[in-house]
Protein backbone atom coordinates (compact mmCIF):
# COMPACT_ATOMS: atom_id res chain seq x y z
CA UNK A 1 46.90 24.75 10.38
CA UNK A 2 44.72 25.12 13.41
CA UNK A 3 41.26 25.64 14.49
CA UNK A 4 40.85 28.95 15.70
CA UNK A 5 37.64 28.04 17.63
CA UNK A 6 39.23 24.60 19.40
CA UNK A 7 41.50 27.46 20.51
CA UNK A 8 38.33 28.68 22.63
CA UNK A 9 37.92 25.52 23.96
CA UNK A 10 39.17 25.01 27.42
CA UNK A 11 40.47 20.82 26.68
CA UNK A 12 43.10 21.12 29.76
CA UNK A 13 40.48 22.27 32.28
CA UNK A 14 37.84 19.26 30.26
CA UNK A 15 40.71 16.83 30.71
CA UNK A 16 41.37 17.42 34.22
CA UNK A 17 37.68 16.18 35.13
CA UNK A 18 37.74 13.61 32.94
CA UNK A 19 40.94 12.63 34.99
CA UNK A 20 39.62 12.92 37.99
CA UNK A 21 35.68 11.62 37.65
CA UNK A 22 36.79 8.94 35.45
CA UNK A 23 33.54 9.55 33.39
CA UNK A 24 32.19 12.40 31.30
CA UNK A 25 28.80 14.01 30.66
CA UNK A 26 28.25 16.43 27.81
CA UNK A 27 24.99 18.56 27.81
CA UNK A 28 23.98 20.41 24.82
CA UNK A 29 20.45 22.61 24.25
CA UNK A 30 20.85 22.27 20.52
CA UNK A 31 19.64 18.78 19.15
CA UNK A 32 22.12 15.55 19.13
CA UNK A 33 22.97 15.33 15.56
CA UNK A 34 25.77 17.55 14.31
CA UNK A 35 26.37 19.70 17.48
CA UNK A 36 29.30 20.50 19.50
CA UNK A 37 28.78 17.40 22.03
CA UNK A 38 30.15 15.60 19.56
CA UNK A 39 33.56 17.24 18.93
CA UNK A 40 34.33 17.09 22.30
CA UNK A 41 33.04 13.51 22.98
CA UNK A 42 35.34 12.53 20.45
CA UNK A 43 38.28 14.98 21.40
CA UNK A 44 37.71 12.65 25.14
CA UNK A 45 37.55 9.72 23.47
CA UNK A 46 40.90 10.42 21.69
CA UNK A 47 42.91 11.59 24.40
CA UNK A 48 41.59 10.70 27.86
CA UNK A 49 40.53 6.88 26.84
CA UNK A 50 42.98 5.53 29.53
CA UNK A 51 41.04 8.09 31.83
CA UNK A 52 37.61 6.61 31.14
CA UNK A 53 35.13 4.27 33.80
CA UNK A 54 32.55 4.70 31.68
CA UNK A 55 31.06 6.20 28.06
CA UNK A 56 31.34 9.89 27.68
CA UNK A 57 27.53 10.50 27.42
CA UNK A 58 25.73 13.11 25.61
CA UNK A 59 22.51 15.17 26.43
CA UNK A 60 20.77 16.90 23.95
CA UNK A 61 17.66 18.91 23.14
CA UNK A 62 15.04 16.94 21.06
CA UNK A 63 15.65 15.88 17.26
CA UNK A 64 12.70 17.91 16.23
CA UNK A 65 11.85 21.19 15.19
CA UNK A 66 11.81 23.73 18.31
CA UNK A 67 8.29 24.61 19.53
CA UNK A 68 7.43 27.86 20.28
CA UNK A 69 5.00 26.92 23.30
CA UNK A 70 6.25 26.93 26.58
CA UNK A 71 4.93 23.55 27.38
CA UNK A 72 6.39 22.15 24.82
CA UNK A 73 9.59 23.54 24.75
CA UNK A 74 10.00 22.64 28.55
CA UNK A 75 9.92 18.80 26.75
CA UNK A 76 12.34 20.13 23.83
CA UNK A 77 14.90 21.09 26.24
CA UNK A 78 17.06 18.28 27.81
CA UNK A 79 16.58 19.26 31.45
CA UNK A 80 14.73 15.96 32.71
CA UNK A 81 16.66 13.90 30.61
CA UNK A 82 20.18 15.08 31.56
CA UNK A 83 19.41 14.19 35.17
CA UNK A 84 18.19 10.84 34.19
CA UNK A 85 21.58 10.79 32.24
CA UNK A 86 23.98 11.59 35.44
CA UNK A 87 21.95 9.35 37.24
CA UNK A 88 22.59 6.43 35.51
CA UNK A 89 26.30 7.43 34.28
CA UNK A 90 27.33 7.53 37.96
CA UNK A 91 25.77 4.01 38.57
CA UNK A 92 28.12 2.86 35.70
């Protein structure tokens, strides 16, 4: 039996960068815990080890409930942090 939505998932197209960057990056706007950056860090992990200079990091939004200022959401949202993120994933 298969997974009709990994079937939506582009994995050759995810595992050609992998292959070629040696590194991956996954950025998600819903919070770390139980979201989709996980699947497909792990799907990496599993197939594209070999690949790998690095950790596949993840980028989330917050682990809090979302605010419904604009201030505060521009915090909620991983923006700042995913650059932070490249940044030091490319220095690995």
């Amino acid at each position: 039996m298969t997974c009709e939505r990994c079937n939506l998932l582009d994995k050759e197209t995810i595992y050609a960068s992998v292959k070629k960057t040696n590194k991956a990056i996954i950025l998600q706007e819903d919070s770390m815990f139980g979201g989709i950056a996980s699947d497909i860090s792990a799907m990496i992990m599993e197939d594209c080890f070999e690949f790998l200079d690095g950790p596949v990091k993840r980028v989330a939004s917050l682990d809090s409930p979302i605010p419904f200022t604009k201030a505060l959401e521009d915090q909620y949202l991983p923006k700042e942090r995913f650059e932070l993120a490249l940044l030091k994933l490319l220095k690995y």
